[in-house]
ModelCIF file with pLDDT and N, C-alpha, C, O atoms, coordinates in Angstrom:
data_MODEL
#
_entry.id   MODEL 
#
_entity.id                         1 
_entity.type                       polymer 
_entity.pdbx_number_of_molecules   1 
#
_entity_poly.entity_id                      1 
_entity_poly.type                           'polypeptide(L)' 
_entity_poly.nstd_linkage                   no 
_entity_poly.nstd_monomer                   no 
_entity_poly.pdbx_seq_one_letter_code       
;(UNK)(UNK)(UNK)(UNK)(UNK)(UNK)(UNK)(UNK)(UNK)(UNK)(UNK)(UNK)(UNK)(UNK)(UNK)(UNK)
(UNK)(UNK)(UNK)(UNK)(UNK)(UNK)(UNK)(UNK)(UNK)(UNK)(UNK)(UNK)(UNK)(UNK)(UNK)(UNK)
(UNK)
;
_entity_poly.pdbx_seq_one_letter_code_can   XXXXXXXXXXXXXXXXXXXXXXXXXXXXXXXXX 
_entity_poly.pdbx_strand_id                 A 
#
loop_
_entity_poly_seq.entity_id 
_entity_poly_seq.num 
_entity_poly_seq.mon_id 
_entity_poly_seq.hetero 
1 1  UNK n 
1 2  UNK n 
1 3  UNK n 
1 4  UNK n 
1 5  UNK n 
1 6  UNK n 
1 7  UNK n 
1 8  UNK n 
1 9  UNK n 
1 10 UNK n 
1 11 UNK n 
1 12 UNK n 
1 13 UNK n 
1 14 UNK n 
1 15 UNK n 
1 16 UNK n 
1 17 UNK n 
1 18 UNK n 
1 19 UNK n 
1 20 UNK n 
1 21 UNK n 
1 22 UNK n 
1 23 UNK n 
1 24 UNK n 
1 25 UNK n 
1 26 UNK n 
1 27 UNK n 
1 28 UNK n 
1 29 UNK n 
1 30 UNK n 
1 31 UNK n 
1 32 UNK n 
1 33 UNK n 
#
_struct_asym.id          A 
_struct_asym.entity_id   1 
#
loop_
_ma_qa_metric.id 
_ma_qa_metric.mode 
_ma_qa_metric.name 
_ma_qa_metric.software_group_id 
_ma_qa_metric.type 
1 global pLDDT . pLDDT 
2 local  pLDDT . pLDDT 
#
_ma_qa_metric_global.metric_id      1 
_ma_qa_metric_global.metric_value   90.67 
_ma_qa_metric_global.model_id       1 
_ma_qa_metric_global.ordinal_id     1 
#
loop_
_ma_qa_metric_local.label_asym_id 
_ma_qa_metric_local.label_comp_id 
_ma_qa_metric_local.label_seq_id 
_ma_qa_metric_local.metric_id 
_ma_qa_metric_local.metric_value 
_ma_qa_metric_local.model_id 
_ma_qa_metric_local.ordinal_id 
A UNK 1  2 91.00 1 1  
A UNK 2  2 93.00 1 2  
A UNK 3  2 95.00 1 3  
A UNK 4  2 94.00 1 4  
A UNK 5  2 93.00 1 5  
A UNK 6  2 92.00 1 6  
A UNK 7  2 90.00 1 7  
A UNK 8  2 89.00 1 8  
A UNK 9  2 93.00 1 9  
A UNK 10 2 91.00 1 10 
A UNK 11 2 92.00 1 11 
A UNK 12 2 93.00 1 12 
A UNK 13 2 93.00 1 13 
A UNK 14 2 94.00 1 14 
A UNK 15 2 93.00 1 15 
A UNK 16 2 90.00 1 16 
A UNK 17 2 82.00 1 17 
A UNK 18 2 76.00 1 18 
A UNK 19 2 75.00 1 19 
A UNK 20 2 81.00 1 20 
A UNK 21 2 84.00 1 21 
A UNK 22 2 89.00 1 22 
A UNK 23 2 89.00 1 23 
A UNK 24 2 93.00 1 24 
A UNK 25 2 91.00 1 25 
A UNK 26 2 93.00 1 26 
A UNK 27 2 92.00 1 27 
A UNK 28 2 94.00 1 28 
A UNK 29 2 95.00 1 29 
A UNK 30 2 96.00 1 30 
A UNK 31 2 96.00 1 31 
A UNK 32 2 95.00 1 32 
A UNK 33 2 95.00 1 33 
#
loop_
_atom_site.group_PDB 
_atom_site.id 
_atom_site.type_symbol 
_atom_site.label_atom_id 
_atom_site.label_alt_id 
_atom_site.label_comp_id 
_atom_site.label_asym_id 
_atom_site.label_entity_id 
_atom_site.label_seq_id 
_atom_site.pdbx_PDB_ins_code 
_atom_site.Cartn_x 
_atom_site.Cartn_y 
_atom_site.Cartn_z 
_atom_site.occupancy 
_atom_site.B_iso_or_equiv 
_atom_site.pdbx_formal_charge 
_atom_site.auth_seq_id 
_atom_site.auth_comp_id 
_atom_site.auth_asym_id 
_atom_site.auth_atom_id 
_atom_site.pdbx_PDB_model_num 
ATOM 1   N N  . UNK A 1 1  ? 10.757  11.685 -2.297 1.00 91.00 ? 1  UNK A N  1 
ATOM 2   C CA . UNK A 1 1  ? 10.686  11.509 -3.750 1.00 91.00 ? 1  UNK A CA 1 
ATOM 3   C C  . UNK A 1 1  ? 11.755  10.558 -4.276 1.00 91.00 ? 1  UNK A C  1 
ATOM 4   O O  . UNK A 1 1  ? 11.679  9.883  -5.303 1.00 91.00 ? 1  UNK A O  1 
ATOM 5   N N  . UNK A 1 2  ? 12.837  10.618 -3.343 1.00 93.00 ? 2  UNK A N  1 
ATOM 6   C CA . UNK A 1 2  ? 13.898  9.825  -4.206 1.00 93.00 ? 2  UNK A CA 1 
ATOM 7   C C  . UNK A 1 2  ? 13.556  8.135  -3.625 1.00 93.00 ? 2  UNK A C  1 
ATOM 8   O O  . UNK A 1 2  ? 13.748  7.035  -4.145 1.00 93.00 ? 2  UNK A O  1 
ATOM 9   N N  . UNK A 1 3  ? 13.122  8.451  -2.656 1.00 95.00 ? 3  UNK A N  1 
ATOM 10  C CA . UNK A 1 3  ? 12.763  6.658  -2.165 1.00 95.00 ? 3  UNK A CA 1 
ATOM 11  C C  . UNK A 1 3  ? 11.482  6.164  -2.848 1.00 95.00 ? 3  UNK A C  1 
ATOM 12  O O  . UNK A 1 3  ? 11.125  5.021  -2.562 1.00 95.00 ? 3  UNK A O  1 
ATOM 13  N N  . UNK A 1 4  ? 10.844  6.775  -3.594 1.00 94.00 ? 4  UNK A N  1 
ATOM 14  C CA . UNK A 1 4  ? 9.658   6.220  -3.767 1.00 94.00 ? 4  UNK A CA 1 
ATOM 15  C C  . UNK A 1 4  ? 9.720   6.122  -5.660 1.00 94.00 ? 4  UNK A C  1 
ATOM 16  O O  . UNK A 1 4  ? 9.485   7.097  -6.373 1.00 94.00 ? 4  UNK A O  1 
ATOM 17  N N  . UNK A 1 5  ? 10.090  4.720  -6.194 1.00 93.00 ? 5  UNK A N  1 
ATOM 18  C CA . UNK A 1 5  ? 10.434  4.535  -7.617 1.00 93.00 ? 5  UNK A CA 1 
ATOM 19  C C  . UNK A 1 5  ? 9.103   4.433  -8.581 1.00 93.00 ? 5  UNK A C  1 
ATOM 20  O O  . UNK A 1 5  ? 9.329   4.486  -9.790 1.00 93.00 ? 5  UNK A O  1 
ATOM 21  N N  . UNK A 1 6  ? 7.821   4.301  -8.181 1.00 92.00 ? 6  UNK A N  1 
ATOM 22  C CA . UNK A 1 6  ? 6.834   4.099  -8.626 1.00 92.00 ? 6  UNK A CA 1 
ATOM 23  C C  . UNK A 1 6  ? 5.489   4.184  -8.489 1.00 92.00 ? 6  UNK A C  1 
ATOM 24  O O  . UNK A 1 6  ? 5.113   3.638  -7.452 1.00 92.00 ? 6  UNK A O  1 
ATOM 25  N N  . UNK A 1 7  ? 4.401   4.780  -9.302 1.00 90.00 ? 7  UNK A N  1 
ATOM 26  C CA . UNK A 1 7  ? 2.973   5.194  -9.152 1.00 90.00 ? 7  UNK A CA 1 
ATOM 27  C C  . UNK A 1 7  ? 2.440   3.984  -7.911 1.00 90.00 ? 7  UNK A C  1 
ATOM 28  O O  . UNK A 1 7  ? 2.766   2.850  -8.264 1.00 90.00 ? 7  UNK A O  1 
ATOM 29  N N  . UNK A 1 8  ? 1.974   4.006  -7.060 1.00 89.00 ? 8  UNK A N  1 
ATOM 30  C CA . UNK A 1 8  ? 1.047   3.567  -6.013 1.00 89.00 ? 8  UNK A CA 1 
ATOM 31  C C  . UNK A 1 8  ? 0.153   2.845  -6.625 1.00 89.00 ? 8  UNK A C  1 
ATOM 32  O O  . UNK A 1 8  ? -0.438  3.404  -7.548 1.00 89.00 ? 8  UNK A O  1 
ATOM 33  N N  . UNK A 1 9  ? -0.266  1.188  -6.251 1.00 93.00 ? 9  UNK A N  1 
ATOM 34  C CA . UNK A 1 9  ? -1.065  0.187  -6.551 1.00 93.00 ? 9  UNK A CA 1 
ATOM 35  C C  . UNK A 1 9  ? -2.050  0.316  -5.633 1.00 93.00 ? 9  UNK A C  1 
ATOM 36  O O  . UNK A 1 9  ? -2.063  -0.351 -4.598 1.00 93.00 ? 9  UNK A O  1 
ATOM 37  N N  . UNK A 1 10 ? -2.879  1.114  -5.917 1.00 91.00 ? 10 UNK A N  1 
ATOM 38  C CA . UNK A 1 10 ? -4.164  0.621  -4.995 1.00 91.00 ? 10 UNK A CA 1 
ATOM 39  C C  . UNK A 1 10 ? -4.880  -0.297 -5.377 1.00 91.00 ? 10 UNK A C  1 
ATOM 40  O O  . UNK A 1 10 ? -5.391  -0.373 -6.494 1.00 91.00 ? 10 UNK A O  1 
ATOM 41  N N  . UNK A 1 11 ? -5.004  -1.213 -4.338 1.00 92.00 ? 11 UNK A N  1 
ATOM 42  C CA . UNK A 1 11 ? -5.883  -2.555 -4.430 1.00 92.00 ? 11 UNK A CA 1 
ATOM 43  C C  . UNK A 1 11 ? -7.383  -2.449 -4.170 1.00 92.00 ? 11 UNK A C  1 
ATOM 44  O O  . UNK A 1 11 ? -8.390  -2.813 -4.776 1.00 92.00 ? 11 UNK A O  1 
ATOM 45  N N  . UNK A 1 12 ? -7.111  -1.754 -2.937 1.00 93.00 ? 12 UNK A N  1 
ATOM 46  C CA . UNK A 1 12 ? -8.869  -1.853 -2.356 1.00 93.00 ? 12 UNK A CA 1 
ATOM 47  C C  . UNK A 1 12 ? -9.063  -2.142 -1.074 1.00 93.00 ? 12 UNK A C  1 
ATOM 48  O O  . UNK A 1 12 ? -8.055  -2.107 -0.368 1.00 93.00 ? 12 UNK A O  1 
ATOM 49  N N  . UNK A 1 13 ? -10.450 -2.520 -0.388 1.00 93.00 ? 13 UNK A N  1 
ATOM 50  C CA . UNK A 1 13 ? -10.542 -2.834 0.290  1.00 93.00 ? 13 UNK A CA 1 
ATOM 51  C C  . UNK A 1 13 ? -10.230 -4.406 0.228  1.00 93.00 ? 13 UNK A C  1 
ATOM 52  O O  . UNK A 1 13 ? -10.406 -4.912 -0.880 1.00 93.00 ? 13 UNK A O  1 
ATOM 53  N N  . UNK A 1 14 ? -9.658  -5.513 1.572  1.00 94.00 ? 14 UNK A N  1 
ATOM 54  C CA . UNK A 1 14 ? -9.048  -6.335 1.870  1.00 94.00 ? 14 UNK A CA 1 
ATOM 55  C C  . UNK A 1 14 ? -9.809  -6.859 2.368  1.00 94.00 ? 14 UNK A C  1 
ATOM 56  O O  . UNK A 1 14 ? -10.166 -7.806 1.668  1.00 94.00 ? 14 UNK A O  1 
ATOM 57  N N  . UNK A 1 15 ? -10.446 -6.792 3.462  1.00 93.00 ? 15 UNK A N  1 
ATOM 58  C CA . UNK A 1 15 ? -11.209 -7.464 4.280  1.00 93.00 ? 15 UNK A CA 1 
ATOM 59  C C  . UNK A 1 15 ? -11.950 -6.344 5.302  1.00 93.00 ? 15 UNK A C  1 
ATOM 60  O O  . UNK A 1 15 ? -11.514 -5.237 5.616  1.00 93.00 ? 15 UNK A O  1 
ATOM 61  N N  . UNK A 1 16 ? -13.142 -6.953 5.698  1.00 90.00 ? 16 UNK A N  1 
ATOM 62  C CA . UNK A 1 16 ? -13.472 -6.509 6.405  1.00 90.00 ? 16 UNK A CA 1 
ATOM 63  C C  . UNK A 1 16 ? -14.170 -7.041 7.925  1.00 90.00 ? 16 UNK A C  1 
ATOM 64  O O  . UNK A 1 16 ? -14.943 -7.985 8.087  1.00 90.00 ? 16 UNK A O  1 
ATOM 65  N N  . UNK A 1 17 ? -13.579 -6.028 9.030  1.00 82.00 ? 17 UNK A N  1 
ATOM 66  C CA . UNK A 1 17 ? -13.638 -6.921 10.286 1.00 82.00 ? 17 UNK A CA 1 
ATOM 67  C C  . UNK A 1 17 ? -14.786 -6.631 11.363 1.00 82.00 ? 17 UNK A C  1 
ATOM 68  O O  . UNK A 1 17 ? -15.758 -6.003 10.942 1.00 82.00 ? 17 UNK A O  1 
ATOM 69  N N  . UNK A 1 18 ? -14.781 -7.006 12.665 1.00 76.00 ? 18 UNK A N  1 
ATOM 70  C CA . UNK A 1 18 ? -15.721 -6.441 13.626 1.00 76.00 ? 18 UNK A CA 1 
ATOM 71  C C  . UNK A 1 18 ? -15.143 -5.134 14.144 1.00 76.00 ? 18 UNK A C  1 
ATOM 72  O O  . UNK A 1 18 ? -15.976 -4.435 14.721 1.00 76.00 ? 18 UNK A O  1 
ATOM 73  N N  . UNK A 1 19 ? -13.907 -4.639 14.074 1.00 75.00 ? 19 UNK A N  1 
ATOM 74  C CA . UNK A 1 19 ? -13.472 -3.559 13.786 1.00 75.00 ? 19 UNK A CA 1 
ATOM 75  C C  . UNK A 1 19 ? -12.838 -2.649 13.342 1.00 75.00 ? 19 UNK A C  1 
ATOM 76  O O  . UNK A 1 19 ? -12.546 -1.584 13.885 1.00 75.00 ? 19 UNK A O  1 
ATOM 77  N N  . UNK A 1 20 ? -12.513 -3.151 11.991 1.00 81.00 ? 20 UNK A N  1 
ATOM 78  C CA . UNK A 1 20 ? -11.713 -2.584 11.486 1.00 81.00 ? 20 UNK A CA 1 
ATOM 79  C C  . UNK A 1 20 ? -12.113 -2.791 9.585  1.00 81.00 ? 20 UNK A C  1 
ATOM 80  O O  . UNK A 1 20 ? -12.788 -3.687 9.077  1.00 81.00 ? 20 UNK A O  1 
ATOM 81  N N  . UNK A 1 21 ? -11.403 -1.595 8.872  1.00 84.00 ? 21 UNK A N  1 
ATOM 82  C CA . UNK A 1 21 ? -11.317 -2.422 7.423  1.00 84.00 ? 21 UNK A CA 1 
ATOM 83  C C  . UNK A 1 21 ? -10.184 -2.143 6.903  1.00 84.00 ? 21 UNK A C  1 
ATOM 84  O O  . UNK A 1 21 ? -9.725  -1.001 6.872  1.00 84.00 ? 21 UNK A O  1 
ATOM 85  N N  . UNK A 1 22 ? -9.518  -3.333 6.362  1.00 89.00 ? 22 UNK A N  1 
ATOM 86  C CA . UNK A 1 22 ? -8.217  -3.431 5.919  1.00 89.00 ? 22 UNK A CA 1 
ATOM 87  C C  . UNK A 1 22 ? -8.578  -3.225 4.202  1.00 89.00 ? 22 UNK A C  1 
ATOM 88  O O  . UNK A 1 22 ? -9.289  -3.776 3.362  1.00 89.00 ? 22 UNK A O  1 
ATOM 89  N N  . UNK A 1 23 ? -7.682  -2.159 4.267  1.00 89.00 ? 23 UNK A N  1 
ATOM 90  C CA . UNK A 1 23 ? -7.286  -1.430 2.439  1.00 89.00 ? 23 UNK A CA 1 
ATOM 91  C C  . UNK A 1 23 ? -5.785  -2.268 2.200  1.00 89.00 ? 23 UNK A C  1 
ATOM 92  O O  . UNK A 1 23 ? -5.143  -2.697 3.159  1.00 89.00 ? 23 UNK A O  1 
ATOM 93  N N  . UNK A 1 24 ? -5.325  -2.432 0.734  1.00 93.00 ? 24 UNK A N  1 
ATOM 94  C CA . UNK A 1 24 ? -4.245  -2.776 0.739  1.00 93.00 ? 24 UNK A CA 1 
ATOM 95  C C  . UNK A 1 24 ? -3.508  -1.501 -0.746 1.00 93.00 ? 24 UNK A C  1 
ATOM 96  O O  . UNK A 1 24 ? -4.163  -1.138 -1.724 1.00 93.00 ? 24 UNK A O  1 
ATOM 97  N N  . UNK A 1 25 ? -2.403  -1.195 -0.508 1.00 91.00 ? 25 UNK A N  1 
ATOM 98  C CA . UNK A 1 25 ? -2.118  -0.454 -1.258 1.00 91.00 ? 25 UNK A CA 1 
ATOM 99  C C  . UNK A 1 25 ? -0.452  -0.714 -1.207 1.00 91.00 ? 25 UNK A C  1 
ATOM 100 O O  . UNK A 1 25 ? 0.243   -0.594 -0.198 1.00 91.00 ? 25 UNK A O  1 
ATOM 101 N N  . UNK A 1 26 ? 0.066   -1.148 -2.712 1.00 93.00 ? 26 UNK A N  1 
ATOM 102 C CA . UNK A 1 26 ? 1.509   -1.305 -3.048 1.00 93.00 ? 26 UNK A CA 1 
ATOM 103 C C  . UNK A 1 26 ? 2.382   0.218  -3.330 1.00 93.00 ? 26 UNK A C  1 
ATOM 104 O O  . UNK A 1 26 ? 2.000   1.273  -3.837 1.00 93.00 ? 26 UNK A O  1 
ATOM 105 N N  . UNK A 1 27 ? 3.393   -0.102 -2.892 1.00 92.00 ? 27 UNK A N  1 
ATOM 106 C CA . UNK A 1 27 ? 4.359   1.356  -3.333 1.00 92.00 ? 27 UNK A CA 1 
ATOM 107 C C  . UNK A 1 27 ? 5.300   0.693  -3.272 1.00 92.00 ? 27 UNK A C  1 
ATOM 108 O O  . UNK A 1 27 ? 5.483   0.090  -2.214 1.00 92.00 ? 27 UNK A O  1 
ATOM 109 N N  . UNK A 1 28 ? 6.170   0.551  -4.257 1.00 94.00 ? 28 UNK A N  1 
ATOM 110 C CA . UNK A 1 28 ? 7.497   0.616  -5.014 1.00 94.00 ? 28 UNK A CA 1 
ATOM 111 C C  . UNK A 1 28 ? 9.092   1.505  -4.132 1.00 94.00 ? 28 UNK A C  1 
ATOM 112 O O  . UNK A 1 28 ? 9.495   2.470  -4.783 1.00 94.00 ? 28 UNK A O  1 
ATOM 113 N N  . UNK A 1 29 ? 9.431   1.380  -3.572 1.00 95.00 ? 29 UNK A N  1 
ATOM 114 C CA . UNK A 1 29 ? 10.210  1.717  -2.925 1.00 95.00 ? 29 UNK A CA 1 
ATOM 115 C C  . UNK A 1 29 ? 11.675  1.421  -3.193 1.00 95.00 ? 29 UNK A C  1 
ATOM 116 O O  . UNK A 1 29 ? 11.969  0.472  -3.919 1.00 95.00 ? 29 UNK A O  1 
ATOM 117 N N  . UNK A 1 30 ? 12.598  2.180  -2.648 1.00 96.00 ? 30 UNK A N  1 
ATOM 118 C CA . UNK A 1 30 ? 14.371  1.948  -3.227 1.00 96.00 ? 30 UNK A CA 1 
ATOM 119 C C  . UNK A 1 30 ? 14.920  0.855  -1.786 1.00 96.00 ? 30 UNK A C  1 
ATOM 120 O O  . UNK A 1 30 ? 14.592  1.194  -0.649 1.00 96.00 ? 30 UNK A O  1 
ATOM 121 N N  . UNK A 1 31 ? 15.623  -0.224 -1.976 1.00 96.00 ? 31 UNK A N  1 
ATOM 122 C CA . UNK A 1 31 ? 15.609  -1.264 -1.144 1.00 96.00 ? 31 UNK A CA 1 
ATOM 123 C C  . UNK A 1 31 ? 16.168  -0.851 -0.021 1.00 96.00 ? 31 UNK A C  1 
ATOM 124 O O  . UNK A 1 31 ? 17.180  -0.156 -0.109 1.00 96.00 ? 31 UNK A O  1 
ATOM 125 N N  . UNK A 1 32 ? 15.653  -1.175 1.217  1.00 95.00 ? 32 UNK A N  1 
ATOM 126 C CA . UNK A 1 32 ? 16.007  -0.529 2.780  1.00 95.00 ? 32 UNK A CA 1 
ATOM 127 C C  . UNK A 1 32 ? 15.355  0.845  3.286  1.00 95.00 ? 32 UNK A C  1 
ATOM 128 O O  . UNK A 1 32 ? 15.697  1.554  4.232  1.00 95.00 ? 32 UNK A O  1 
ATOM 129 N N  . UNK A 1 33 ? 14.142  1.029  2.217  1.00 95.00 ? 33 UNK A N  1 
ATOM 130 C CA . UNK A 1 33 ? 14.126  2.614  2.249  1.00 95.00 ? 33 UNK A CA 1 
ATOM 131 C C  . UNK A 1 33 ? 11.916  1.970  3.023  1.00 95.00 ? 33 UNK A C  1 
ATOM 132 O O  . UNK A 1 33 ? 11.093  2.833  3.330  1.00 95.00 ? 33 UNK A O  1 
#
């Protein structure tokens, strides 16, 4: 709780592969953490 300064950016899906699917999602974090 203390490393994490801010609500979560979910983006979405990123791309999608022959195996895989890339989501991208931001989090706000305390620096080095």
């Amino acid at each position: 709780a203390d490393r994490i300064i801010d609500e979560p950016e979910i983006v979405g899906v990123e791309a999608l592969g022959d195996s895989a699917v890339i989501l991208r999602l931001r989090l706000k974090v305390t620096p080095g953490s």
